[in-house]
Protein backbone atom coordinates (compact mmCIF):
# COMPACT_ATOMS: atom_id res chain seq x y z
CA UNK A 1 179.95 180.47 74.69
CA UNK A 2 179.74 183.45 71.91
CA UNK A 3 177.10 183.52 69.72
CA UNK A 4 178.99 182.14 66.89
CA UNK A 5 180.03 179.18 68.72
CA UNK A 6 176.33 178.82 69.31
CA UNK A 7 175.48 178.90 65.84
CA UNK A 8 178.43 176.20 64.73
CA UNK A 9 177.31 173.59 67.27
CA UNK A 10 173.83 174.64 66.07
CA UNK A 11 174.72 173.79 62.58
CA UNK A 12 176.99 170.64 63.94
CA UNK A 13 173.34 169.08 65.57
CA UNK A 14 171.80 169.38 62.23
CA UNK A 15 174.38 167.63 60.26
CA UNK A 16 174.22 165.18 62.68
CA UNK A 17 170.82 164.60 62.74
CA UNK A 18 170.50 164.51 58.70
CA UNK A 19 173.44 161.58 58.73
CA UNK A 20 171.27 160.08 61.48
CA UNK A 21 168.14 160.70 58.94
CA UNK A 22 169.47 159.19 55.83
CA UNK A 23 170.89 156.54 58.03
CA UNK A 24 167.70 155.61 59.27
CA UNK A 25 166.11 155.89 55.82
CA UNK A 26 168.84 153.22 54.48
CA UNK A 27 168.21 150.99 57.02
CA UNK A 28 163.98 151.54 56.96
CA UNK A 29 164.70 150.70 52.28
CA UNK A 30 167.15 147.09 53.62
CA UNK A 31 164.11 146.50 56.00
CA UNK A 32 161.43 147.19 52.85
CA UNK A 33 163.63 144.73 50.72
CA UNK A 34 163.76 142.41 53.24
CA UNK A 35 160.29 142.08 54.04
CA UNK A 36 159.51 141.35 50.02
CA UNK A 37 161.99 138.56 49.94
CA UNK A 38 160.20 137.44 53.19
CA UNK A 39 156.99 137.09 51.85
CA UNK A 40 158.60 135.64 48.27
CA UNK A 41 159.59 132.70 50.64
CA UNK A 42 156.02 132.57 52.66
CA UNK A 43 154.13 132.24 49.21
CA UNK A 44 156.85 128.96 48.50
CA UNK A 45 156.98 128.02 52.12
CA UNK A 46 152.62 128.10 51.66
CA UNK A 47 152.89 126.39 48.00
CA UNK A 48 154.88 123.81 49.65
CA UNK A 49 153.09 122.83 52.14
CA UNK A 50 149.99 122.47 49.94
CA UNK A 51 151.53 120.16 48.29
CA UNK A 52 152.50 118.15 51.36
CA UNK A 53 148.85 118.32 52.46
CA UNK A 54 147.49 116.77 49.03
CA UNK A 55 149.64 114.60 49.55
CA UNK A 56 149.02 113.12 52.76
CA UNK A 57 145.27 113.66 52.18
CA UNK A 58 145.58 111.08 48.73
CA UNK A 59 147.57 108.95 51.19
CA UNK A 60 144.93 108.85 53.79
CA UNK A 61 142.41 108.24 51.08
CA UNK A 62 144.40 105.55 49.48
CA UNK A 63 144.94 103.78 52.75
CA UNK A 64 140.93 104.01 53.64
CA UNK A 65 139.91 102.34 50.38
CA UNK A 66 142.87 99.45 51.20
CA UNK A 67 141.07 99.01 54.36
CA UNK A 68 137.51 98.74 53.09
CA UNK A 69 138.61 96.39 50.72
CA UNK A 70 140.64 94.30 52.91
CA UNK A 71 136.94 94.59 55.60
CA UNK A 72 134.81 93.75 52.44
């Protein structure tokens, strides 16, 4: 191959490797975005279950009083 066919095919792996690059840096800002909405559902995901947990934890109390009463 001449020299300038060299340099073209030189030039040619560049461009290809900037696509590649801003590609990759598209994919890596979907991948940012997708990790906040992620941890927007974690934190209600974690709220829920909270709630749950009071929940069962006033039922549990609720039910030991019933049966100290109903011992008593």
């Amino acid at each position: 191959m001449s020299v300038f066919g060299d340099a073209v095919g030189a030039i040619r792996q560049v461009l290809l490797m900037q696509t590649r690059m801003d590609q990759l840096d598209g994919r890596i800002t979907a991948m940012g975005a997708d990790v906040e909405g992620l941890t927007e559902v974690l934190a209600d995901v974690r709220d829920r279950v909270s709630r749950l947990e009071g929940i069962i934890e006033g039922v549990a109390m609720a039910a030991g009083r019933q049966q100290r009463r109903i011992e008593e």
